[in-house]
C-alpha atoms as a PDB file:
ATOM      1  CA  UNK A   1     -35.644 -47.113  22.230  1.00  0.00           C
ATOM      2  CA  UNK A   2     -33.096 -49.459  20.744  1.00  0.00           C
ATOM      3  CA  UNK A   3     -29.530 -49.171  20.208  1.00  0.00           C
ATOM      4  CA  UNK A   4     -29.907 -48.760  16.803  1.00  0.00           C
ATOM      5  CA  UNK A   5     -32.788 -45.786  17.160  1.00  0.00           C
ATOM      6  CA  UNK A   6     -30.069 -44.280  19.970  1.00  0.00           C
ATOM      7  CA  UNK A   7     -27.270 -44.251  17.547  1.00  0.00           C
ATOM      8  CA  UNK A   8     -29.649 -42.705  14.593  1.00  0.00           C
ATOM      9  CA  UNK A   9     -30.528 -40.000  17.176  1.00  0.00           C
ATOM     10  CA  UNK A  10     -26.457 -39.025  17.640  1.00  0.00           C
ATOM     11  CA  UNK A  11     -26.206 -38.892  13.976  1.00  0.00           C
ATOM     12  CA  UNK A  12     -28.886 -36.128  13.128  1.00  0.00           C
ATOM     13  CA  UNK A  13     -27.597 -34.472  16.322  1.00  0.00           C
ATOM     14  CA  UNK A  14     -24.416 -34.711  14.917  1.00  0.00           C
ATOM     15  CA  UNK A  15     -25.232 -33.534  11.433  1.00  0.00           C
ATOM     16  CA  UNK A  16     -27.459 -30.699  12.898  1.00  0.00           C
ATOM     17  CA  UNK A  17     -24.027 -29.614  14.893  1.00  0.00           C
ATOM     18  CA  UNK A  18     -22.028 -30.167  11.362  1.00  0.00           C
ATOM     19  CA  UNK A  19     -24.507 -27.911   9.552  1.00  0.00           C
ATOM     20  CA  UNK A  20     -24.220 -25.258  12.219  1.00  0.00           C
ATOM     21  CA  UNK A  21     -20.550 -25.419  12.011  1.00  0.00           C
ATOM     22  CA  UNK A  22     -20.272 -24.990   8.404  1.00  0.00           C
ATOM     23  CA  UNK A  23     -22.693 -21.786   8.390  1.00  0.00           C
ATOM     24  CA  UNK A  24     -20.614 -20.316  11.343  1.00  0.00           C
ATOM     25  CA  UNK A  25     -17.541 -20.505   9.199  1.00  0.00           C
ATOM     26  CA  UNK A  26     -18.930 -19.646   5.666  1.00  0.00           C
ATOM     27  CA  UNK A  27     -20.174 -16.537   7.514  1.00  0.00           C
ATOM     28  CA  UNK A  28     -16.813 -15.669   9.527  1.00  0.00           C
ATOM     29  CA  UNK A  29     -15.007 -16.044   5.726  1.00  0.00           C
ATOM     30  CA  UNK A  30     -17.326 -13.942   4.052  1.00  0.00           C
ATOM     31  CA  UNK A  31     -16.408 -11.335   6.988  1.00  0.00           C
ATOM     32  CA  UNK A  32     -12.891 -12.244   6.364  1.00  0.00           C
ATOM     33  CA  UNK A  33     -12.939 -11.579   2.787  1.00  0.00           C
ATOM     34  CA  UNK A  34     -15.041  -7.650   3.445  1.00  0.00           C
ATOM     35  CA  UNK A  35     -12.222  -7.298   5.677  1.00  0.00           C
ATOM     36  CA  UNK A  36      -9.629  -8.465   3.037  1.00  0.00           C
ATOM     37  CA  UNK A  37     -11.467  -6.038   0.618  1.00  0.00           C
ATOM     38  CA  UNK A  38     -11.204  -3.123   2.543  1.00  0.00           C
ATOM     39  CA  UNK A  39      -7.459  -3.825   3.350  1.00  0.00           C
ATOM     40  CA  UNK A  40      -6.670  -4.516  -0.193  1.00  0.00           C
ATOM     41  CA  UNK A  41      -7.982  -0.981  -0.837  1.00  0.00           C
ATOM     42  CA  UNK A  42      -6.304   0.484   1.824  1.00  0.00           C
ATOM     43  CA  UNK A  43      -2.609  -0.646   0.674  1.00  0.00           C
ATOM     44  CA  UNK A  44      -3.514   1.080  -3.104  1.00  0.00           C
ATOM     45  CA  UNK A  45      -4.639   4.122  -1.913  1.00  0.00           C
ATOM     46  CA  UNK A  46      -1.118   3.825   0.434  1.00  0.00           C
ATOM     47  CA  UNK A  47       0.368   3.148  -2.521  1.00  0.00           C
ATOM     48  CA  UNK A  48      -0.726   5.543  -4.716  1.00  0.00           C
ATOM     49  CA  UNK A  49       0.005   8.237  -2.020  1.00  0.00           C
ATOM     50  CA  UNK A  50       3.579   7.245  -1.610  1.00  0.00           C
ATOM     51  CA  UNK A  51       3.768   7.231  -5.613  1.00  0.00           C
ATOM     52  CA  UNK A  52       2.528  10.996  -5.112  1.00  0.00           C
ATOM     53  CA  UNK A  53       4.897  11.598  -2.668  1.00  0.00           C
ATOM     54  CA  UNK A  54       7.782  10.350  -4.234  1.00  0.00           C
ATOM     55  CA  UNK A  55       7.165  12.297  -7.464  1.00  0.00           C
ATOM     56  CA  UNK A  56       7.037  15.690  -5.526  1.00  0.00           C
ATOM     57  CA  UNK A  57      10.260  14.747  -3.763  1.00  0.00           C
ATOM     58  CA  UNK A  58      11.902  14.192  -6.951  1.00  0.00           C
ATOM     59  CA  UNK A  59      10.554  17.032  -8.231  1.00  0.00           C
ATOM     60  CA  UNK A  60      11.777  19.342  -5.327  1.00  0.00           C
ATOM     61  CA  UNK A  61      15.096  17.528  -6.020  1.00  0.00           C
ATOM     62  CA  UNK A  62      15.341  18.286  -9.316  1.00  0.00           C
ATOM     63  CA  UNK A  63      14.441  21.927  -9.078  1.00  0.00           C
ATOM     64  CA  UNK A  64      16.770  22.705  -5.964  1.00  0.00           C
ATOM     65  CA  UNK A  65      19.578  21.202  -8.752  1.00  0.00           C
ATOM     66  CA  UNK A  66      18.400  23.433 -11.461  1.00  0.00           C
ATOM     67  CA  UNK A  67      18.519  26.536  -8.754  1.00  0.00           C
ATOM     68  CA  UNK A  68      22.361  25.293  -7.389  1.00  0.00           C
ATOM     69  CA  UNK A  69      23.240  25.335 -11.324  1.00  0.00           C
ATOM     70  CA  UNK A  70      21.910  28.632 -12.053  1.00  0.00           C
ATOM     71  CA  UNK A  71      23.400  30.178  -8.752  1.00  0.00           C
ATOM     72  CA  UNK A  72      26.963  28.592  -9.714  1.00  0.00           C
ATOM     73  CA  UNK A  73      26.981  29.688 -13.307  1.00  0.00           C
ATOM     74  CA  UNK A  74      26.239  33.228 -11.960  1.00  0.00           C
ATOM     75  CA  UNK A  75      28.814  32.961  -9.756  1.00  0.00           C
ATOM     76  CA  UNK A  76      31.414  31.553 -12.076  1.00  0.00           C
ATOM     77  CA  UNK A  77      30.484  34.504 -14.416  1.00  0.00           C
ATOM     78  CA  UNK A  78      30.830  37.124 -11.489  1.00  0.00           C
ATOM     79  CA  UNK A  79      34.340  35.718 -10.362  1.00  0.00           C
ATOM     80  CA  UNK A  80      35.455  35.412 -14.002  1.00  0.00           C
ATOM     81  CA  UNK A  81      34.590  39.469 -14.836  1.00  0.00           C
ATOM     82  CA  UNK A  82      36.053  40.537 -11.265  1.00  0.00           C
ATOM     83  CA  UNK A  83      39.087  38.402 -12.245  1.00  0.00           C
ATOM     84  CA  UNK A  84      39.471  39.336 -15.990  1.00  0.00           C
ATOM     85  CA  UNK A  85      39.184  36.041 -17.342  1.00  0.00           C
ATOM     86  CA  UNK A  86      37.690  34.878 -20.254  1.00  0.00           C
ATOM     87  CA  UNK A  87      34.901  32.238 -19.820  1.00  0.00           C
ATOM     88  CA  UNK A  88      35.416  28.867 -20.421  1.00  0.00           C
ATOM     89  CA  UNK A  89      33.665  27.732 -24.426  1.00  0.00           C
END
């Protein structure tokens, strides 16, 4: 075998190796991008549960206000008749 058969030989060795390479990565980043998918999907539906969550926070916030209101006015109204006074236009 000459040197130049020998160093035709490493080439298609290499190449072979190259090609081997290249599928072994072209599959790990199509496993990469499931996994990207899946994550992706994950953060919305995080997302849209702390949207959810929010909302009914707010919600409870708002109606614990309108309850505090109510009680006060009825209070204001109750100290106002015990102390004779006329209510406030």
């Amino acid at each position: 075998m000459t040197d130049a058969d020998r160093i035709l030989q490493a080439i298609t060795v290499l190449q072979e190796g190259q090609k081997a390479l290249q599928a072994t990565v072209e599959q790990q980043g199509k496993a990469l991008n499931g996994r990207m998918d899946t994550i992706e999907l994950k953060v919305e539906a995080f997302h849209a549960e702390q949207k959810q969550a929010n909302e009914e926070i707010i919600r409870i916030f708002h109606n614990i206000g309108e309850i505090n209101q109510k009680e006060i006015e009825k209070r204001v109204d109750r100290i106002e008749k015990h102390l004779d006074l006329p209510p406030l236009k």
